[in-house]
PDB file of N, CA and C in Angstrom:
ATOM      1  N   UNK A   1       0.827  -1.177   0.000  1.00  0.00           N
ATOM      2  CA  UNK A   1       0.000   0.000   0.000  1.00  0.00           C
ATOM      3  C   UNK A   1       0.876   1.247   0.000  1.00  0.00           C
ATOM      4  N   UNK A   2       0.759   2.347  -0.528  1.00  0.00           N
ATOM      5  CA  UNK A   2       1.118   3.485  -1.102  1.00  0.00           C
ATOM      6  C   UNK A   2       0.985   4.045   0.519  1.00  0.00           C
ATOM      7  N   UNK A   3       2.223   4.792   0.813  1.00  0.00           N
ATOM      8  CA  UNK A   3       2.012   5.815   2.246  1.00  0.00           C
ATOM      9  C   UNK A   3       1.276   7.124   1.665  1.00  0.00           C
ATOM     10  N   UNK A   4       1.167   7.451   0.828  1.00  0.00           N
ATOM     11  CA  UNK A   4       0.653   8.585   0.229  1.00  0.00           C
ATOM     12  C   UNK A   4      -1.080   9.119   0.111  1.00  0.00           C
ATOM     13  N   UNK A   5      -1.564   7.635   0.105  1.00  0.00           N
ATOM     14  CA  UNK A   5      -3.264   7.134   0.315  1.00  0.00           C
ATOM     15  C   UNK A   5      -3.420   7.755   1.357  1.00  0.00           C
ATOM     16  N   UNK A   6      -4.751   8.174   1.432  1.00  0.00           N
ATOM     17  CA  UNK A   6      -5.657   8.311   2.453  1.00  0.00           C
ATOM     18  C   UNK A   6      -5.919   7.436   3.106  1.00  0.00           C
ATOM     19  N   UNK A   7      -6.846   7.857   4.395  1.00  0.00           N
ATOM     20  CA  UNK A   7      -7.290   6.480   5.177  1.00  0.00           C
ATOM     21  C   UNK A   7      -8.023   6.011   4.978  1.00  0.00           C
ATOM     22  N   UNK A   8      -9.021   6.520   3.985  1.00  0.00           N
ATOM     23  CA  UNK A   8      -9.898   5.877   3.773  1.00  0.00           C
ATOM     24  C   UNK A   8      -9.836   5.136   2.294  1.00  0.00           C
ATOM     25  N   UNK A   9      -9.038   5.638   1.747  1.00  0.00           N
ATOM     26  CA  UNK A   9      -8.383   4.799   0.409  1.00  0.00           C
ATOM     27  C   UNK A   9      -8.022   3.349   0.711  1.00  0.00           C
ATOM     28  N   UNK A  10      -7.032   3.411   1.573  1.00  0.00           N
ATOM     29  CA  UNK A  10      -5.917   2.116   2.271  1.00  0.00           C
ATOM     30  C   UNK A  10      -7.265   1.056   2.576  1.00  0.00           C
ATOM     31  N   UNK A  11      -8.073   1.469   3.268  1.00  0.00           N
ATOM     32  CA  UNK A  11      -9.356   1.077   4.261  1.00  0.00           C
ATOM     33  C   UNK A  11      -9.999   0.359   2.946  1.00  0.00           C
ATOM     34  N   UNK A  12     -10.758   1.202   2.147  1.00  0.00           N
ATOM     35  CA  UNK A  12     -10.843   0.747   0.335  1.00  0.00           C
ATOM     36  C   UNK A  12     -10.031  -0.844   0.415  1.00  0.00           C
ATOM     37  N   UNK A  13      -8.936  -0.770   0.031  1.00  0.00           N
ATOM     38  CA  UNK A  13      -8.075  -1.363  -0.619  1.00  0.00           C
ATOM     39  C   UNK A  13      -7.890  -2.245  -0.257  1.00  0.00           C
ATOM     40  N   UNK A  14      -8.282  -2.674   1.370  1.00  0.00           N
ATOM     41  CA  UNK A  14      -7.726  -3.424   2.940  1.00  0.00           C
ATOM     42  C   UNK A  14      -9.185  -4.522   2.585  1.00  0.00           C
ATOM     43  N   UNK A  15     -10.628  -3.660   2.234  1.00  0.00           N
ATOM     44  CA  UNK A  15     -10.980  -4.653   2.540  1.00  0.00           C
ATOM     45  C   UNK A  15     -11.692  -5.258   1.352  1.00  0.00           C
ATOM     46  N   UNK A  16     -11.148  -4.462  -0.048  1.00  0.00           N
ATOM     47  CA  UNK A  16     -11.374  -5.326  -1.569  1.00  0.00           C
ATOM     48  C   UNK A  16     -12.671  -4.809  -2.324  1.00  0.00           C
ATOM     49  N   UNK A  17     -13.443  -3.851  -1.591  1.00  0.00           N
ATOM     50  CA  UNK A  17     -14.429  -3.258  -2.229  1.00  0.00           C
ATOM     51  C   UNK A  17     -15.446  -2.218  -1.280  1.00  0.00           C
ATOM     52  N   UNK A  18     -16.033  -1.503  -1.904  1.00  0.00           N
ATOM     53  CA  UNK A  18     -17.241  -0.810  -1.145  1.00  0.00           C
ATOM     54  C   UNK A  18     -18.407  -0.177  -2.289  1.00  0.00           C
ATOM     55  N   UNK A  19     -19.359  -0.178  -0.995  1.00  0.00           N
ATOM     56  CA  UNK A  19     -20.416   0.325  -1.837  1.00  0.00           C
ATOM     57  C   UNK A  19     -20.378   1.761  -1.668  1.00  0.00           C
ATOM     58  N   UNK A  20     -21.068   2.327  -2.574  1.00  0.00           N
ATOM     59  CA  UNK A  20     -21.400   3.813  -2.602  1.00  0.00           C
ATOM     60  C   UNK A  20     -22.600   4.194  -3.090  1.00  0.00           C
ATOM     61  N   UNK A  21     -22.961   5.261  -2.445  1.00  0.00           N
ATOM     62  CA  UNK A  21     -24.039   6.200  -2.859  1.00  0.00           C
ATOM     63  C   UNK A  21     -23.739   6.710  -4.594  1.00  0.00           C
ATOM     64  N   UNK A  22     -24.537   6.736  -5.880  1.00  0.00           N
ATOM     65  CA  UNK A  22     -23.974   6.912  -6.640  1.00  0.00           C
ATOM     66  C   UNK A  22     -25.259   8.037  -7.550  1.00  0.00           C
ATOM     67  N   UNK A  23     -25.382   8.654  -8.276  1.00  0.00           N
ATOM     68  CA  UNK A  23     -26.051   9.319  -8.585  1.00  0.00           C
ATOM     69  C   UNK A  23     -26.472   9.084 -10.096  1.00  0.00           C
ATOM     70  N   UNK A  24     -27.668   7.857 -11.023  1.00  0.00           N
ATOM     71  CA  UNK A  24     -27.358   7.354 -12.211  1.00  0.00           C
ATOM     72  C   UNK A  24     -28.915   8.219 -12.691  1.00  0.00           C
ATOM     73  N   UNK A  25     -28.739   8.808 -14.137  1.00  0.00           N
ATOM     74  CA  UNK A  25     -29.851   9.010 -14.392  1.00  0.00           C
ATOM     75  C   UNK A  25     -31.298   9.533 -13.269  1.00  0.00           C
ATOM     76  N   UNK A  26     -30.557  10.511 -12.748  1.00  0.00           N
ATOM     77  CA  UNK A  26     -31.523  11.376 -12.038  1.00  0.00           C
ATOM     78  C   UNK A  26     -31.778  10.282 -10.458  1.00  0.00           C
ATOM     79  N   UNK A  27     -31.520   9.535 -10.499  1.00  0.00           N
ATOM     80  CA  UNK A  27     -31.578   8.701  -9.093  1.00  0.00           C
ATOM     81  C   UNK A  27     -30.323   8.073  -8.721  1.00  0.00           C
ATOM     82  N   UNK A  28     -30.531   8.120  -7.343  1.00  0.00           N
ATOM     83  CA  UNK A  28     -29.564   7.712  -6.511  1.00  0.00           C
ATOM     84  C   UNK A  28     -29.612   5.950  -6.392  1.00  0.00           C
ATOM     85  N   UNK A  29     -28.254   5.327  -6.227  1.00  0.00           N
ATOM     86  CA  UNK A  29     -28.064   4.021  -6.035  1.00  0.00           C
ATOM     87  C   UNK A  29     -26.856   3.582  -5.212  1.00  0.00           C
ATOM     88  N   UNK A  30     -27.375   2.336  -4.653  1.00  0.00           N
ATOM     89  CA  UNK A  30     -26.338   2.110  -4.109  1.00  0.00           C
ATOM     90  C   UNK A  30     -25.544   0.627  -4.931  1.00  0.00           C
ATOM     91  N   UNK A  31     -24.106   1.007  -5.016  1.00  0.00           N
ATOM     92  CA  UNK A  31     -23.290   0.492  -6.415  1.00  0.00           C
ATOM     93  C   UNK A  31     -22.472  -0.018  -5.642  1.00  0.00           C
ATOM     94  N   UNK A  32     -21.878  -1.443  -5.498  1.00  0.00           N
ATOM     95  CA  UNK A  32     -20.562  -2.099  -5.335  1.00  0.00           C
ATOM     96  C   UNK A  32     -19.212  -1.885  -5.732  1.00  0.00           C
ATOM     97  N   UNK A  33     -18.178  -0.944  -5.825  1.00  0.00           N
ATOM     98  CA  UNK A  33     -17.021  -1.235  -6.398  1.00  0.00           C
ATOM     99  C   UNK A  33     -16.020  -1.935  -6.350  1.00  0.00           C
ATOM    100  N   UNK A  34     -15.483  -2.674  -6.722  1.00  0.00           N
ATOM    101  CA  UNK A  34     -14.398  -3.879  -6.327  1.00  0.00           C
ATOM    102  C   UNK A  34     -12.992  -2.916  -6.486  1.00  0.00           C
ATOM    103  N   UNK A  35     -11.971  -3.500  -5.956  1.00  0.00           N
ATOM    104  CA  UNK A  35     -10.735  -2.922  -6.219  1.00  0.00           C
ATOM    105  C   UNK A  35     -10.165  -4.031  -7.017  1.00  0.00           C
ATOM    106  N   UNK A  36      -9.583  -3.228  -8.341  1.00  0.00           N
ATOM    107  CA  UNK A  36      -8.420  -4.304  -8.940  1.00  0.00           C
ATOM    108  C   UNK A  36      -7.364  -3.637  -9.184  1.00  0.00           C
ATOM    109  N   UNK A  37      -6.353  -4.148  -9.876  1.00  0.00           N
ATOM    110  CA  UNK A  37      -5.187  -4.178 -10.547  1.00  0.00           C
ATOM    111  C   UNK A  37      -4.940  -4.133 -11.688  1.00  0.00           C
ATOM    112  N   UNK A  38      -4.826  -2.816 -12.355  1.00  0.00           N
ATOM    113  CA  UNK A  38      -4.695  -2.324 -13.377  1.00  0.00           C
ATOM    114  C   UNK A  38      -3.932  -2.135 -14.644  1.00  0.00           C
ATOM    115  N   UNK A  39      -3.473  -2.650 -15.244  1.00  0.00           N
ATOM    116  CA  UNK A  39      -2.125  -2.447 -16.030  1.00  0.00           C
ATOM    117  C   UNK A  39      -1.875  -1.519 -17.575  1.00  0.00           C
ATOM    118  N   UNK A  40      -1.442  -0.522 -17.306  1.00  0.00           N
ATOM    119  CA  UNK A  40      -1.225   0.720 -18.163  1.00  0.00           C
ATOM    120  C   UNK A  40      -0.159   1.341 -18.475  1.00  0.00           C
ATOM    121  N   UNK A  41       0.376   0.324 -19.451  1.00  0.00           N
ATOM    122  CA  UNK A  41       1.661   0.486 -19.861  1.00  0.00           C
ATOM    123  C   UNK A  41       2.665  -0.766 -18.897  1.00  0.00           C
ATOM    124  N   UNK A  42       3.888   0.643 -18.013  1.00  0.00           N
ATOM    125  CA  UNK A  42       4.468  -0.275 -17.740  1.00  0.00           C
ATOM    126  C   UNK A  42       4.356  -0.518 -16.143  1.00  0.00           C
ATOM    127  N   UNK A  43       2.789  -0.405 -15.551  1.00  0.00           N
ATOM    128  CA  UNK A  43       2.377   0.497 -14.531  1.00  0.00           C
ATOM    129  C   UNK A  43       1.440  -0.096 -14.495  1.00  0.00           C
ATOM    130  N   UNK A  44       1.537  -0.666 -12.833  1.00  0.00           N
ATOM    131  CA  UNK A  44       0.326  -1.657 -12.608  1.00  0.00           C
ATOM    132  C   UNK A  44      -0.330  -0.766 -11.522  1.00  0.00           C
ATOM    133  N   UNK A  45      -1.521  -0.416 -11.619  1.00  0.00           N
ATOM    134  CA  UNK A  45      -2.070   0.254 -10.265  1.00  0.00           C
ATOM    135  C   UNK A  45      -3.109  -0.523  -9.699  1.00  0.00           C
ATOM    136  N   UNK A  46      -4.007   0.267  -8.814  1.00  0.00           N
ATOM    137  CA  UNK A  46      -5.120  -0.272  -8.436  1.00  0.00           C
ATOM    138  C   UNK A  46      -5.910   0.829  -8.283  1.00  0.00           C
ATOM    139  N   UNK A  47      -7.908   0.335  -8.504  1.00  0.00           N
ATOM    140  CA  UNK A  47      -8.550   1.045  -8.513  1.00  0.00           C
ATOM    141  C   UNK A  47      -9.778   0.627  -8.001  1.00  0.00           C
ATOM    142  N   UNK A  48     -10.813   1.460  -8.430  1.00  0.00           N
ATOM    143  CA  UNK A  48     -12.211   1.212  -8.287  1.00  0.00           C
ATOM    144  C   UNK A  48     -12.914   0.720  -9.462  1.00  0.00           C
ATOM    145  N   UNK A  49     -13.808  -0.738  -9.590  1.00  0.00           N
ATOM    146  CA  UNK A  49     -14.531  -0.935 -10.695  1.00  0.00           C
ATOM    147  C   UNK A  49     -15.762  -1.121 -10.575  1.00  0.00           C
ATOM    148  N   UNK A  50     -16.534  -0.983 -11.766  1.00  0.00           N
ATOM    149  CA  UNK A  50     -18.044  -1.428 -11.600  1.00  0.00           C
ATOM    150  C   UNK A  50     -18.202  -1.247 -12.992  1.00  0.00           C
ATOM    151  N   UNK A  51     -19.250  -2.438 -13.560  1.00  0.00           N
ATOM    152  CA  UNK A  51     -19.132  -2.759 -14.734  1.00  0.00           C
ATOM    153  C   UNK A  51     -20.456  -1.977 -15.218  1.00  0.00           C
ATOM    154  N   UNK A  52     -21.321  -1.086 -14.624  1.00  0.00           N
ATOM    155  CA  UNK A  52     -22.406  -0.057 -14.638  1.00  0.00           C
ATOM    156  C   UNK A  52     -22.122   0.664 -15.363  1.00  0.00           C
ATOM    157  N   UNK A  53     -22.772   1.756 -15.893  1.00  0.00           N
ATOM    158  CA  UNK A  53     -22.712   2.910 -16.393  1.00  0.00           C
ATOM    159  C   UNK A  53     -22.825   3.704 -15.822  1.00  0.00           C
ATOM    160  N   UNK A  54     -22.433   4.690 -15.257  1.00  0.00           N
ATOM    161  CA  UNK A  54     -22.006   5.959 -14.715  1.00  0.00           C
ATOM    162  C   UNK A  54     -21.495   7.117 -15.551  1.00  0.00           C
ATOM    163  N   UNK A  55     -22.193   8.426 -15.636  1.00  0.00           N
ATOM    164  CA  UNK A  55     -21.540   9.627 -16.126  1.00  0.00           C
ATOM    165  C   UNK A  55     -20.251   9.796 -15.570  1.00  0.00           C
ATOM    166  N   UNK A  56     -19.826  10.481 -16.348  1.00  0.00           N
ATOM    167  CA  UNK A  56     -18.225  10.539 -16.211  1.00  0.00           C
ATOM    168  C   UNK A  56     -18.196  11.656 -14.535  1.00  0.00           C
ATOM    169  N   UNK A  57     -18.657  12.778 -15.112  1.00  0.00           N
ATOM    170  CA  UNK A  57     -18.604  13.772 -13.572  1.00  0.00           C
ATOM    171  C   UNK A  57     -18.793  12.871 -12.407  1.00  0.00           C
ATOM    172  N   UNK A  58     -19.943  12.289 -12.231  1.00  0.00           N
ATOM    173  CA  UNK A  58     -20.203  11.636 -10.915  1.00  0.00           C
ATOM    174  C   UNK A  58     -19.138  10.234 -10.617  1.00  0.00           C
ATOM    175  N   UNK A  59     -18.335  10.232 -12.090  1.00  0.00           N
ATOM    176  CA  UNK A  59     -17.561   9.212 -11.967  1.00  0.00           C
ATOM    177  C   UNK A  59     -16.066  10.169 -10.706  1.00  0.00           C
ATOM    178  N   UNK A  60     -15.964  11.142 -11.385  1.00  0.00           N
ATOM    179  CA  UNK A  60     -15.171  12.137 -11.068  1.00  0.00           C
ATOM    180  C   UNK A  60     -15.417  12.310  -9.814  1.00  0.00           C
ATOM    181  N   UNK A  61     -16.568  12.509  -9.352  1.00  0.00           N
ATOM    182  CA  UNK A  61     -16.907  13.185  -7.594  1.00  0.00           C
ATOM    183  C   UNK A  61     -16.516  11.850  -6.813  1.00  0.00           C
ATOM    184  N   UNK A  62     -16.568  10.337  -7.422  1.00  0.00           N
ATOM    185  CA  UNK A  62     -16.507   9.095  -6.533  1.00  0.00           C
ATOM    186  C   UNK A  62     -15.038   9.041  -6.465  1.00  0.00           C
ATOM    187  N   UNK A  63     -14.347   8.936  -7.718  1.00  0.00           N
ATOM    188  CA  UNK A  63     -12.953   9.143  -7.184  1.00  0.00           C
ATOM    189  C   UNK A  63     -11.873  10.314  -6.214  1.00  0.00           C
ATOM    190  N   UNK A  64     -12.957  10.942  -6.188  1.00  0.00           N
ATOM    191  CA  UNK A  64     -12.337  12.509  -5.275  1.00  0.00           C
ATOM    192  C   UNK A  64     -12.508  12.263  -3.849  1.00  0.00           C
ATOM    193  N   UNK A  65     -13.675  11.690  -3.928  1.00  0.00           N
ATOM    194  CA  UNK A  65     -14.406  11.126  -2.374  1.00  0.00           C
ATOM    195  C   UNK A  65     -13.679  10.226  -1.694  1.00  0.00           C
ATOM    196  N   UNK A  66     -13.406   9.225  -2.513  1.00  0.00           N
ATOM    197  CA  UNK A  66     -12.867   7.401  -2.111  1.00  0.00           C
ATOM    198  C   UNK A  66     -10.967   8.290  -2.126  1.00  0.00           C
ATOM    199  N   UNK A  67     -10.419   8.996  -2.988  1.00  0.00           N
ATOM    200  CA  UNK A  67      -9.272   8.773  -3.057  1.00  0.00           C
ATOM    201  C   UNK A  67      -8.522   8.008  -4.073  1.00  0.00           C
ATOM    202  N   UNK A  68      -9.226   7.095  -4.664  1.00  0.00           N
ATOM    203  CA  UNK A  68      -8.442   6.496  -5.737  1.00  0.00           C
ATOM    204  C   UNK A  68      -9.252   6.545  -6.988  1.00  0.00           C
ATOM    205  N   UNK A  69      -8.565   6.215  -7.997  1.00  0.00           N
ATOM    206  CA  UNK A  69      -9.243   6.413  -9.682  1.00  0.00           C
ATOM    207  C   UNK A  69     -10.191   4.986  -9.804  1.00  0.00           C
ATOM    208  N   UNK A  70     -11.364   5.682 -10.116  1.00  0.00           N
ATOM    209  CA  UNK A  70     -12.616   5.062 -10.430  1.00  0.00           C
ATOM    210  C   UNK A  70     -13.073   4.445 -11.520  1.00  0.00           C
ATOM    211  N   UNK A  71     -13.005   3.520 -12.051  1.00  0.00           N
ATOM    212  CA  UNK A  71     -13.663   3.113 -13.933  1.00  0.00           C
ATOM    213  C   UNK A  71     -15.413   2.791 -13.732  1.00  0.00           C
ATOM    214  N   UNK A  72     -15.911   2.888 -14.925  1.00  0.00           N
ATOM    215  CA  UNK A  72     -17.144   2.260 -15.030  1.00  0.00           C
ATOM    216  C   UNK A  72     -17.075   1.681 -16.636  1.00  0.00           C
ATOM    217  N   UNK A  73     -17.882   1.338 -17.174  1.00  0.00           N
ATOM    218  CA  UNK A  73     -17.377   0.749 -18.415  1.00  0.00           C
ATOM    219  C   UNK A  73     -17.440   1.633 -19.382  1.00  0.00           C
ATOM    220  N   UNK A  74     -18.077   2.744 -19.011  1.00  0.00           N
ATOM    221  CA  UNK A  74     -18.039   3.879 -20.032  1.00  0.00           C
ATOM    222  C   UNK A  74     -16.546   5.259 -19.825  1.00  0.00           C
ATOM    223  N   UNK A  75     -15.890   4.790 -19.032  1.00  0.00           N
ATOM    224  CA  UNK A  75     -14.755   5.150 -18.721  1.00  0.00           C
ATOM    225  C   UNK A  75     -14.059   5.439 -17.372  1.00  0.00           C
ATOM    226  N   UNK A  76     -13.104   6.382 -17.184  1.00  0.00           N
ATOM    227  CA  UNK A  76     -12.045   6.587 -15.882  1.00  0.00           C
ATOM    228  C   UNK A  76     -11.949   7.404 -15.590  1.00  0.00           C
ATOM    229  N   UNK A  77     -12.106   8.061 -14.400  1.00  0.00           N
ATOM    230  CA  UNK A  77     -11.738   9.280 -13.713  1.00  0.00           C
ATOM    231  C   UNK A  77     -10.382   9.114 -12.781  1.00  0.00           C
ATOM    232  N   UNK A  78      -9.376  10.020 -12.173  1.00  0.00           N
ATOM    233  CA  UNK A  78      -8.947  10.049 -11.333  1.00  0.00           C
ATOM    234  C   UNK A  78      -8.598  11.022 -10.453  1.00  0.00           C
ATOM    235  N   UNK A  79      -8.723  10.944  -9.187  1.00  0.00           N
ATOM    236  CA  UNK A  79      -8.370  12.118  -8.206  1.00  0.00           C
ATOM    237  C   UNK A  79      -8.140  13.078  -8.890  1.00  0.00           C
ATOM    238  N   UNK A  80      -8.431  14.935  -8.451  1.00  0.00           N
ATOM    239  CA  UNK A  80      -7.796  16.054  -9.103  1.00  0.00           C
ATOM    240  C   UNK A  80      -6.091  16.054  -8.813  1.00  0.00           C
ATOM    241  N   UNK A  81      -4.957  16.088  -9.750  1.00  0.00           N
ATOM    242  CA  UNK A  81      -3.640  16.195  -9.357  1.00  0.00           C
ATOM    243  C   UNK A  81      -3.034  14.917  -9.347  1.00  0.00           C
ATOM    244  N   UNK A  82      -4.032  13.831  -9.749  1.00  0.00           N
ATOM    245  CA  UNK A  82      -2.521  12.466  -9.624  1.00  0.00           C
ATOM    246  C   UNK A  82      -3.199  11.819 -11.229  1.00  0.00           C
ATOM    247  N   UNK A  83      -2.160  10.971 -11.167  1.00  0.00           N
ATOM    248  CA  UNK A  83      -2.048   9.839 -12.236  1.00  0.00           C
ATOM    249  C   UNK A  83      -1.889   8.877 -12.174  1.00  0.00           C
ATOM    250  N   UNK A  84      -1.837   7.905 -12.641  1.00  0.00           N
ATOM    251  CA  UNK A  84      -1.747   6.160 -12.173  1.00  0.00           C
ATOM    252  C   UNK A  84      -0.654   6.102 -11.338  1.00  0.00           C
ATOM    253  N   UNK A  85       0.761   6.436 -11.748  1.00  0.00           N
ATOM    254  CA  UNK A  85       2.124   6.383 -10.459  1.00  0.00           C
ATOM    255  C   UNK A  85       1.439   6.782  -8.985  1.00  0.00           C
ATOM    256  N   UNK A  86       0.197   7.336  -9.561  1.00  0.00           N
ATOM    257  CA  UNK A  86       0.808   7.764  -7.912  1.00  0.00           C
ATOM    258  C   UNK A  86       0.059   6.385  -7.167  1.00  0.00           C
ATOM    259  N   UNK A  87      -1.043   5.786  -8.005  1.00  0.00           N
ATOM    260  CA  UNK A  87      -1.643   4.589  -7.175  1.00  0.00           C
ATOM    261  C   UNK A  87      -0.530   2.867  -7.312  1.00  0.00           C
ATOM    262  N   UNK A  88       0.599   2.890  -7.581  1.00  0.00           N
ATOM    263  CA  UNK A  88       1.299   1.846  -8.110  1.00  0.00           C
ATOM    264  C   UNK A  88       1.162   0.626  -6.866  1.00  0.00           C
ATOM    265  N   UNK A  89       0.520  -0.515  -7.419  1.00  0.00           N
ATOM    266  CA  UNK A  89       0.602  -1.596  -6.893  1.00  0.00           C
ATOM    267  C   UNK A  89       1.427  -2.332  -6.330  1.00  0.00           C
ATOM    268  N   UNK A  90       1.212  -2.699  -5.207  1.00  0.00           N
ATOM    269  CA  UNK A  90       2.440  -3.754  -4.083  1.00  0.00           C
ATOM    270  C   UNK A  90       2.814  -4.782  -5.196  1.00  0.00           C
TER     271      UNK A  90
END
């Protein structure tokens, strides 16, 4: 785990997934995200997934919230100010 994470990121990461409050098409849900292991380039990270559809913004507000970069299948957000290095996998 990255010393750089939040606590509630690490917490994320510690226990392999969480749900969230999520905001789809004018209603609220509650959505599972799993954490995986990512590989982008030469750069393995870890993140948040859910194989849902989610707008990108609210994709944006979940990764700002949680701390780490978020996918849905319609794409990826990550924290304001980082990039995959900064989430690099054990």
């Amino acid at each position: 785990m990255q010393v750089g994470l939040s606590g509630r990121a690490q917490e994320v990461i510690r226990q392999g997934s969480v749900k969230l409050r999520v905001n789809r098409s004018g209603m609220f849900q509650q959505i599972t995200f799993t954490v995986r292991k990512v590989k982008l380039g030469n750069i393995e990270y870890v993140e948040l997934f859910t194989d849902r559809i989610i707008e990108l913004a609210e994709l944006a507000k979940i990764a700002e919230e949680v701390g780490l970069p978020a996918e849905a299948s319609n794409g990826r957000a990550f924290p304001k100010g980082t990039a995959a290095t900064d989430f690099k996998a054990n």
